[in-house]
Protein backbone atom coordinates (compact mmCIF):
# COMPACT_ATOMS: atom_id res chain seq x y z
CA UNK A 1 24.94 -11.56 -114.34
CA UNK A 2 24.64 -7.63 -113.58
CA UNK A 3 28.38 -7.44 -112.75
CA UNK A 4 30.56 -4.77 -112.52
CA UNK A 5 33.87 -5.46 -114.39
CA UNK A 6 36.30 -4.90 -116.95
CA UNK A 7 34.85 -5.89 -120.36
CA UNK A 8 31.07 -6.05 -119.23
CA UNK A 9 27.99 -4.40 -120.03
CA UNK A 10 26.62 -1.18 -117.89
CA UNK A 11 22.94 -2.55 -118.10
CA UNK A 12 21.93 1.18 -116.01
CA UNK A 13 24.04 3.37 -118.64
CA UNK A 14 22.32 1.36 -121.63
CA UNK A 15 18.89 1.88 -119.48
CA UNK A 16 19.54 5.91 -119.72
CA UNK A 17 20.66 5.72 -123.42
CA UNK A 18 17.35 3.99 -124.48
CA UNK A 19 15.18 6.19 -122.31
CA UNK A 20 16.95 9.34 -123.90
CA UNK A 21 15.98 7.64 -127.10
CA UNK A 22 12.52 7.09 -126.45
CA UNK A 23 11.90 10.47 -124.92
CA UNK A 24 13.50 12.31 -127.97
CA UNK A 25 12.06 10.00 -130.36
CA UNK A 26 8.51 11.06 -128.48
CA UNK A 27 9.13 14.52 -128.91
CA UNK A 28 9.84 14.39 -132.86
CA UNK A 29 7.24 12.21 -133.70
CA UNK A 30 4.61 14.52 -131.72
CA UNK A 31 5.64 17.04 -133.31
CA UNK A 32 5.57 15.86 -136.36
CA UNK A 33 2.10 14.53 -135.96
CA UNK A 34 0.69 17.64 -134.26
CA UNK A 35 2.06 20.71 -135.38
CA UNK A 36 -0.25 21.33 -139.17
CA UNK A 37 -3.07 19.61 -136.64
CA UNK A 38 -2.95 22.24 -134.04
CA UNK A 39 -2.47 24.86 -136.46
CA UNK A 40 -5.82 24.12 -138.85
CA UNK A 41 -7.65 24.72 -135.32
CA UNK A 42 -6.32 27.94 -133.63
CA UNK A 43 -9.74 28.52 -131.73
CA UNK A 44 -8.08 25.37 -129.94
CA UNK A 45 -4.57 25.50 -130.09
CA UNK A 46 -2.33 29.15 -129.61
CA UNK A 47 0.31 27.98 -132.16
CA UNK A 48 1.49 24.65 -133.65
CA UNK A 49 3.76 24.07 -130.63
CA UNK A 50 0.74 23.98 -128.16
CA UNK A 51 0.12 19.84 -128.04
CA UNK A 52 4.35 19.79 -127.40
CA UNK A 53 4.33 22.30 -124.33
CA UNK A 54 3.30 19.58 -121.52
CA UNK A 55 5.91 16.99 -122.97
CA UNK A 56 8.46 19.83 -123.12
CA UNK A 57 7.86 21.13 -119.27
CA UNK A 58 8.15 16.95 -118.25
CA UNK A 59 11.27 16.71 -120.06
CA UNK A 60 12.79 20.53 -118.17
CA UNK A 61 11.25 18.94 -114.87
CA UNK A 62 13.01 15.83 -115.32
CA UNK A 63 16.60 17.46 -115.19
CA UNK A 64 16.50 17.49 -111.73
CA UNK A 65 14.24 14.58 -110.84
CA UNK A 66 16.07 12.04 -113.19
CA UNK A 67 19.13 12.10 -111.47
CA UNK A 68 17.59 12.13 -108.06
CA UNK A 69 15.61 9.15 -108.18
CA UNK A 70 18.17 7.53 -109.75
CA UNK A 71 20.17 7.93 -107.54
CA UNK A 72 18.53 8.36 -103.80
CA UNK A 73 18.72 4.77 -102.08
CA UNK A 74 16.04 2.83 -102.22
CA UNK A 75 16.17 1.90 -98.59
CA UNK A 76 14.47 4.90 -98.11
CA UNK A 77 11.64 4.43 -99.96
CA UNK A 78 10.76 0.87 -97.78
CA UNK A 79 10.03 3.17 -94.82
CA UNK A 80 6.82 2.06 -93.90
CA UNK A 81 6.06 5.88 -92.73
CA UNK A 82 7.09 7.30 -96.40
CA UNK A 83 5.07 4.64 -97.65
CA UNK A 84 2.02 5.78 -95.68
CA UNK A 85 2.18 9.44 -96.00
CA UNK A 86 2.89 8.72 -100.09
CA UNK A 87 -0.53 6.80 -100.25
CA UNK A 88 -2.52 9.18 -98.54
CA UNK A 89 -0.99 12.33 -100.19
CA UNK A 90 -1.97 10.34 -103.61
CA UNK A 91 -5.44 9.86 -102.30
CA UNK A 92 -5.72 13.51 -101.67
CA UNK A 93 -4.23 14.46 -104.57
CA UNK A 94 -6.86 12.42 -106.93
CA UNK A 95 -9.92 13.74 -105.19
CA UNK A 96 -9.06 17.59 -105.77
CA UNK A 97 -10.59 17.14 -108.81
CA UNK A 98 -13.70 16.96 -107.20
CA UNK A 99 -13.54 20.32 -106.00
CA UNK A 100 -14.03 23.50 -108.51
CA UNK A 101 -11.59 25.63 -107.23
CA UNK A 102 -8.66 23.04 -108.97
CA UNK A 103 -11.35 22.36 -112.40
CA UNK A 104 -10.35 22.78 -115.76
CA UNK A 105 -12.34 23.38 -118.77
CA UNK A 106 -11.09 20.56 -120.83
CA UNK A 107 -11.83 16.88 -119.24
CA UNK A 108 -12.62 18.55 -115.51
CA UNK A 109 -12.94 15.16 -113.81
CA UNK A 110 -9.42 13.72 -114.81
CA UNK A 111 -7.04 17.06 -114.75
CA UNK A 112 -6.76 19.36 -112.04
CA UNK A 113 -5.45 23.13 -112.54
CA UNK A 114 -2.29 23.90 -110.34
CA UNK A 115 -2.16 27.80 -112.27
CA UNK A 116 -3.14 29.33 -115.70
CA UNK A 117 -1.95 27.29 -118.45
CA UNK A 118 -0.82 24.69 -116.37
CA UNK A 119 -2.49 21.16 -115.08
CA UNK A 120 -2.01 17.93 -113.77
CA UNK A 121 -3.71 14.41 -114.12
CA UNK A 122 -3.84 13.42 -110.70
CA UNK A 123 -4.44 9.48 -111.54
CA UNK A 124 -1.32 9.22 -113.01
CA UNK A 125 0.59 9.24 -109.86
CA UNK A 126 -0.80 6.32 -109.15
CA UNK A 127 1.05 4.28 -111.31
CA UNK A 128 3.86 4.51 -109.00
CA UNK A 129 2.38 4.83 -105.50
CA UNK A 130 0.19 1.31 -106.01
CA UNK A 131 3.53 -0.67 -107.40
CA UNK A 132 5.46 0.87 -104.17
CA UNK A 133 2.92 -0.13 -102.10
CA UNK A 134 1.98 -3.33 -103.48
CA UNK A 135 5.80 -4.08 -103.32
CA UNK A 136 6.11 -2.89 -99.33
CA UNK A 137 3.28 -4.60 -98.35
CA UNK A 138 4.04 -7.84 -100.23
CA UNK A 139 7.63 -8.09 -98.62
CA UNK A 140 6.42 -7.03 -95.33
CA UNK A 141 3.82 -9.93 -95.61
CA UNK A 142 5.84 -12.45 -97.35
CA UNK A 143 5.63 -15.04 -94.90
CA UNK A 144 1.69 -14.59 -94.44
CA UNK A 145 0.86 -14.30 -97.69
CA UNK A 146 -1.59 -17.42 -97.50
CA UNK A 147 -4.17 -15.91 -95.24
CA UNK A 148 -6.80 -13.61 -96.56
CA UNK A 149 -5.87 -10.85 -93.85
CA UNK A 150 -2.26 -10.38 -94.69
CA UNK A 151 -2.38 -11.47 -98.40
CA UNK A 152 -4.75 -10.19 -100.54
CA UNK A 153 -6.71 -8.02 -98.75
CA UNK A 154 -3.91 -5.00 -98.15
CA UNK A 155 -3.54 -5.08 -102.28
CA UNK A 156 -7.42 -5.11 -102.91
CA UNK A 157 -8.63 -2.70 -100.30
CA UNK A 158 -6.10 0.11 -102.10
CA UNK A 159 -6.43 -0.82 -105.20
CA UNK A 160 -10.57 -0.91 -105.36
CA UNK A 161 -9.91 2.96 -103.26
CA UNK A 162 -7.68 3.91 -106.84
CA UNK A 163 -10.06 2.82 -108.86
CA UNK A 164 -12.73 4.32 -107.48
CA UNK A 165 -11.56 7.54 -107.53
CA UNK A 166 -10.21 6.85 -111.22
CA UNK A 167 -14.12 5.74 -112.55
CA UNK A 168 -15.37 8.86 -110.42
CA UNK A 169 -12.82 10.55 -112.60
CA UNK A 170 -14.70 9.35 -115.31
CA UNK A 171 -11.66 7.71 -116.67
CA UNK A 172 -12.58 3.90 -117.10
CA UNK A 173 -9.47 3.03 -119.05
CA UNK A 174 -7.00 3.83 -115.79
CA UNK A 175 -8.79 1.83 -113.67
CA UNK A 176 -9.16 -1.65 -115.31
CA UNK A 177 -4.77 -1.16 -116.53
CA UNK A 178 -4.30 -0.26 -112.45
CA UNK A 179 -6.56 -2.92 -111.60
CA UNK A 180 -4.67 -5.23 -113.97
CA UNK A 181 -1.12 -4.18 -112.97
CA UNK A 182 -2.57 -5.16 -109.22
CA UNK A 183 -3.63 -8.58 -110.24
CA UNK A 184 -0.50 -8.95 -111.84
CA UNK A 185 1.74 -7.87 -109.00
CA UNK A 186 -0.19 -9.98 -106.28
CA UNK A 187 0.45 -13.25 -108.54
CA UNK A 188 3.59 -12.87 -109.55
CA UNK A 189 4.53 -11.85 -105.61
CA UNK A 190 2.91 -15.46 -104.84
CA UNK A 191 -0.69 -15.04 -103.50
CA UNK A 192 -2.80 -18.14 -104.06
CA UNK A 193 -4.59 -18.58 -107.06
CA UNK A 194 -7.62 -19.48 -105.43
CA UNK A 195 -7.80 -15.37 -104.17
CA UNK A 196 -7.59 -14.37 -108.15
CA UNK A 197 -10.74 -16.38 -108.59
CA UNK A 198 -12.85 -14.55 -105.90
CA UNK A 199 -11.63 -10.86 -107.00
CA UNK A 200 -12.63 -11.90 -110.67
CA UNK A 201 -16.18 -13.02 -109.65
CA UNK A 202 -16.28 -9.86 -107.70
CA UNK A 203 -15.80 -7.24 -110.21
CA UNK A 204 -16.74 -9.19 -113.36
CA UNK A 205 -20.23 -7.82 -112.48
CA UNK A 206 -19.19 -4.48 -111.45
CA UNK A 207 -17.16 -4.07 -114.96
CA UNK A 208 -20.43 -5.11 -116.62
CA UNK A 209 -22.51 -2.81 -115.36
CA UNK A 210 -19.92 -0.10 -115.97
CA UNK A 211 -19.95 -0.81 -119.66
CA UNK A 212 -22.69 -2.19 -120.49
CA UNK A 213 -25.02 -0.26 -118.23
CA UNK A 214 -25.54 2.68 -119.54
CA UNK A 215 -25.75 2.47 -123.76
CA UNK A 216 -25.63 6.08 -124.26
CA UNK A 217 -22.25 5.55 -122.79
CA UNK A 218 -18.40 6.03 -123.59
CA UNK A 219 -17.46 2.47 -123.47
CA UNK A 220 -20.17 1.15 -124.65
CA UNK A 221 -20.50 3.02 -127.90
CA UNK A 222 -17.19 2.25 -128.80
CA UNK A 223 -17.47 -1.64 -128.21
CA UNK A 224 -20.39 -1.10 -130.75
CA UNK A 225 -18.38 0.33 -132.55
CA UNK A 226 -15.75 -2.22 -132.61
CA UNK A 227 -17.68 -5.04 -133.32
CA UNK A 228 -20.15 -3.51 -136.04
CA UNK A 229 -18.36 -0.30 -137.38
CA UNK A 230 -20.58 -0.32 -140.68
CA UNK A 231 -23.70 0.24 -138.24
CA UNK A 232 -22.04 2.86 -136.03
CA UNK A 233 -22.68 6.86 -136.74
CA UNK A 234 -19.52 8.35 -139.34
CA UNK A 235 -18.36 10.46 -136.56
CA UNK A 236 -18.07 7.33 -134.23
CA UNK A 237 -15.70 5.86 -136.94
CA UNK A 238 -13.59 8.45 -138.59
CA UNK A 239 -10.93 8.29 -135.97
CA UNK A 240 -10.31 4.75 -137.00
CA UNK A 241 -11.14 4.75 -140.22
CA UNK A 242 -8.38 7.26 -140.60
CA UNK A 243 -5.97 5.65 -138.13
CA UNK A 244 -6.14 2.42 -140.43
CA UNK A 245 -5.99 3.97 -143.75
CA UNK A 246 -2.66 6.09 -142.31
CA UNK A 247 -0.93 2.70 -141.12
CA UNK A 248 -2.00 1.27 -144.54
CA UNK A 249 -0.40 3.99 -145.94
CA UNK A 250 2.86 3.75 -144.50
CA UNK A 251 4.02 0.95 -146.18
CA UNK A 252 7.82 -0.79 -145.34
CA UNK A 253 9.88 2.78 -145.24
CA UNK A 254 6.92 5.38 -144.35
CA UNK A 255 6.10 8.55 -146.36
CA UNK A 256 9.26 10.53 -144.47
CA UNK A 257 8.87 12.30 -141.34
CA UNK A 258 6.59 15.35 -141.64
CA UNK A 259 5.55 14.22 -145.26
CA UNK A 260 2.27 12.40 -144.05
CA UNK A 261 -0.48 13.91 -144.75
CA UNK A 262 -3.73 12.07 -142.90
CA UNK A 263 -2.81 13.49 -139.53
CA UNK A 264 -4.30 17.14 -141.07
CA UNK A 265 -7.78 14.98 -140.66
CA UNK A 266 -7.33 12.92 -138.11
CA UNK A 267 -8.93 14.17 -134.78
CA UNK A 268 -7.21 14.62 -131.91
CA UNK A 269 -3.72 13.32 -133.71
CA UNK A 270 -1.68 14.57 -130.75
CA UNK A 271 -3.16 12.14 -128.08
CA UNK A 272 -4.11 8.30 -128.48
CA UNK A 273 -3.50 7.70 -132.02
CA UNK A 274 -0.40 9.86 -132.73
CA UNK A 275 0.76 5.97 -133.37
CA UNK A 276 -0.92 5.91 -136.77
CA UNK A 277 0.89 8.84 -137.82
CA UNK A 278 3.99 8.21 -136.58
CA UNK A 279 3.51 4.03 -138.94
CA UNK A 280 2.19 6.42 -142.06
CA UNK A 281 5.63 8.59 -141.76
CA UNK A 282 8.32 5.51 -141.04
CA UNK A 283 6.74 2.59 -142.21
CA UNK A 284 7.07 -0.81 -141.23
CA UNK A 285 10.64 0.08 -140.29
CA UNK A 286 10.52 2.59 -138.21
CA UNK A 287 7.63 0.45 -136.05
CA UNK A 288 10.35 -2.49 -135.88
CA UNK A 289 12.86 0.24 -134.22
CA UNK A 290 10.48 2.01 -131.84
CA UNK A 291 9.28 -2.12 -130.83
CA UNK A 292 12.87 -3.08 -130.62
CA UNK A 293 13.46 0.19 -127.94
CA UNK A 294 10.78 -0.75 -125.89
CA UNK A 295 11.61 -4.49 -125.75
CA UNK A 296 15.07 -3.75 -124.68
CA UNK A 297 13.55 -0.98 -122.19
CA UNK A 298 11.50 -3.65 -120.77
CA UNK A 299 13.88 -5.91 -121.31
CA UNK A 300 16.53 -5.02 -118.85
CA UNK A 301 13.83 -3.55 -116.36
CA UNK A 302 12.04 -7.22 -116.29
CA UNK A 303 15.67 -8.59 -116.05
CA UNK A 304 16.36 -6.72 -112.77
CA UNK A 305 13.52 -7.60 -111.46
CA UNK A 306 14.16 -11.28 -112.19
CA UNK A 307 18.16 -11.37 -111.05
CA UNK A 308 17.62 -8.85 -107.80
CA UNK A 309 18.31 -10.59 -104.21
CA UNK A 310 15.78 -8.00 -103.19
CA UNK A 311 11.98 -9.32 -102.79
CA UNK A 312 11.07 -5.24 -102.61
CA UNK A 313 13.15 -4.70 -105.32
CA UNK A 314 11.72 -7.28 -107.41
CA UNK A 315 8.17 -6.84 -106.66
CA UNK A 316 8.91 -3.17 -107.43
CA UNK A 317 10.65 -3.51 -110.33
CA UNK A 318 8.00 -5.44 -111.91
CA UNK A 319 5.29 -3.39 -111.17
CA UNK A 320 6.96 -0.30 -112.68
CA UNK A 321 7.47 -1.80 -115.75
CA UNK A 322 4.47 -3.40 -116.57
CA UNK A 323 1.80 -0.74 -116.72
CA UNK A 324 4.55 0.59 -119.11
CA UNK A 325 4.65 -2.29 -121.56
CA UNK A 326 0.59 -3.09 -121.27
CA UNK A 327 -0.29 0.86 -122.30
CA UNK A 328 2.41 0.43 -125.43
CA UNK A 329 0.60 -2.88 -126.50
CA UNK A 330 -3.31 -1.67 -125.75
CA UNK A 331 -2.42 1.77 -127.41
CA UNK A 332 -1.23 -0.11 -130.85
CA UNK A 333 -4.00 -2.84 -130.52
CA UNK A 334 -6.10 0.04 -130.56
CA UNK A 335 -4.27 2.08 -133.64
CA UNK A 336 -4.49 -1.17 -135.68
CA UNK A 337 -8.50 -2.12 -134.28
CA UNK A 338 -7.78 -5.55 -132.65
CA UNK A 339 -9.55 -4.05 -129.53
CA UNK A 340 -11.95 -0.92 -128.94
CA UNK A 341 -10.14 2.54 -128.42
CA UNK A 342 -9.54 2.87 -124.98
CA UNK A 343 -8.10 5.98 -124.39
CA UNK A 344 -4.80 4.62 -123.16
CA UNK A 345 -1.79 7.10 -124.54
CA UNK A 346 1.44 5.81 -125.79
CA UNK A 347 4.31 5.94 -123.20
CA UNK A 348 7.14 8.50 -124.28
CA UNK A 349 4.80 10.02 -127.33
CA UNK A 350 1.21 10.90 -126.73
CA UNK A 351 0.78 14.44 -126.16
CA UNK A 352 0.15 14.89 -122.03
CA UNK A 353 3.27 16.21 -119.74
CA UNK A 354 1.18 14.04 -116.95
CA UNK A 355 2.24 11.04 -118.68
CA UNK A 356 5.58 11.56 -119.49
CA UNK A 357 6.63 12.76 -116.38
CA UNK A 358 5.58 9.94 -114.08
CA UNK A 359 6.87 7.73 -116.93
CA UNK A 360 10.12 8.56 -116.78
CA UNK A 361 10.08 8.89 -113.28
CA UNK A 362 9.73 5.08 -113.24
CA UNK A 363 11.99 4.97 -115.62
CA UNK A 364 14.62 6.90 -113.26
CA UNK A 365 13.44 4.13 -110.25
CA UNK A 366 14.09 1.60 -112.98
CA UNK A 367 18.01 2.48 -113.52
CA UNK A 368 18.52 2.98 -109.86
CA UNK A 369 17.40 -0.50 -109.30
CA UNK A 370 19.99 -1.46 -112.39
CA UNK A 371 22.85 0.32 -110.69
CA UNK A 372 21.78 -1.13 -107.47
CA UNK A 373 22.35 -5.06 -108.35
CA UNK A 374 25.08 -4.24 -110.68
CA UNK A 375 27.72 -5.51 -108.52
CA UNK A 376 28.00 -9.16 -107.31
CA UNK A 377 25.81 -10.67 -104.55
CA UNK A 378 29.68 -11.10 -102.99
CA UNK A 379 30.08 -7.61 -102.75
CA UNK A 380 26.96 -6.82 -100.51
CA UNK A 381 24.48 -5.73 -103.33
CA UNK A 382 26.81 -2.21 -103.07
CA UNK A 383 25.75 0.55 -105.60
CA UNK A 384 27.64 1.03 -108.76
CA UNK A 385 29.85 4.27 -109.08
């Protein structure tokens, strides 16, 4: 039980330790994996701190944001109003992009530029606006959740407007873990199975064509690549190749942190494979650790969900959580080749301040809904103190 008492646990204050944990252990192993990287390429990079600054402005930003949205009441955020005008600021938010005057250089479809040296990737907001208003919608509906109107429709209709804007984005990757995280919200929130089956014959074809359309392509190259790396171009393979031979290298205790040395050659270290670095530095151990603070992360944020007398709360809970876990798992399935690289960073430690920030914003929703439930059903759900 999340009681308050003498002689139990503070599930909210262990919450905040293990985030603090996470976001400091981020921030050492980037650097660790990024800083000779950035400096070998100086047309690139202005110093060997360059890959850090994003994560480092998230972390200043999140001194004041942390402790609001931790603790603000979460009434407020089941206005149906706030709810509205959050959706449709999100929407216009992802298609500035579009327009030139907010372009960057680097990646112009996904990031937009707010003022010299500093950007934004819009689509990451998303990962909290869909969850909230998967979650309103789903308790507003709950007793009409069998007919196609008031069930799955609402959910699909915003989600397929997401991903749209995400693929237009030219960011594939987003949209099937958003569409995912969707599915998963809408089953777990009780929509009929037989709803799943018609949105899965829907886009099954649309997916296809994405992929498999065009064979000059992102995705599909890498698929190729997956499946017959010995017939793929060197260039198409050295990020792997090297990502393996670094977690090979590891071993049970890792090299020491800073002593690896495969991250010199391994392109673009700082982003989705900073995970093989990180394994060639600490080992087997030090993966054990990092799994063991995400599992109890997710652990206690998939336990609110579960023991919270609050359908919002629970539908909410959930979906904050599990884009979380499902980018840590794709982003090591990737470092380790079970699946093709997807482009999917590594919550708390892949170089992007985009990222981090609206991760630990969820994270920040996350302990509020721990303090929330922390005292007995008998005591009116009150907040902790």
């Amino acid at each position: 039980m999340l009681r308050e008492g003498r002689g139990t646990l503070r599930y909210d204050f262990i919450l905040i330790a293990i985030v603090l944990l996470l976001t400091l252990f981020g921030l050492v192993t980037l650097y660790s994996a990024s800083y000779l990287f950035a400096l070998n390429q100086p047309q690139r990079f202005n110093n060997g701190l360059t890959p850090l600054i994003g994560n480092i402005t998230a972390c200043a930003l999140m001194i004041v944001i942390f402790p609001i949205l931790a603790l603000i009441r979460l009434e407020w955020l089941q206005k149906g109003w706030f709810v509205v005008l959050l959706v449709l600021f999100t929407v216009i938010f992802n298609m500035l992009p579009f327009f030139k005057t907010f372009q960057s250089n680097d990646y112009a479809m996904r990031w937009i530029t707010l003022r010299e040296g500093v950007s934004f990737q819009p689509s990451e907001l998303i990962k909290i606006v869909l969850p909230l208003y998967l979650a309103y919608i789903l308790d507003k509906n709950s007793d009409k959740l069998n007919t196609f109107v008031y069930g799955p429709l609402p959910p699909v209709l915003l989600t397929a407007l997401f991903c749209t804007l995400i693929l237009i984005q030219s960011n594939l990757s987003d949209a099937i873990l958003l569409a995912l995280t969707s599915i998963l919200i809408c089953f777990v929130a009780g929509i009929r199975l037989r709803w799943f089956v018609l949105v899965l014959l829907a886009i099954t074809p649309v997916a296809y064509r994405l992929i498999f359309g065009n064979k000059e392509g992102r995705w599909y190259q890498r698929i190729v690549t997956w499946f017959s790396p010995e017939s793929s171009s060197p260039d198409m393979r050295t990020q792997i190749d090297f990502s393996l031979e670094a977690v090979k290298a590891g071993g049970f205790w890792g090299k020491g942190m800073g002593q690896g040395t495969l991250k010199v050659r391994m392109p673009e270290v700082h982003g989705d494979f900073v995970f093989a670095s990180f394994v060639e530095e600490s080992g087997f151990l030090g993966v054990l650790i990092y799994l063991a603070l995400m599992g109890i992360f997710a652990g206690i944020a998939y336990l609110v969900a579960w023991k919270s007398n609050n359908r919002f709360i629970q539908i909410f809970a959930f979906g904050l959580i599990t884009p979380i876990v499902m980018q840590t798992l794709l982003n090591i399935a990737v470092v380790v080749r079970v699946i093709p690289t997807t482009g999917v960073p590594l919550p708390f430690v892949s170089s992007g301040g985009s990222s981090l920030l609206v991760t630990l914003c969820a994270a920040a929703l996350l302990v509020n809904m721990t303090r929330r439930h922390i005292k007995s059903e008998g005591m009116g759900g009150e907040y902790a103190r």
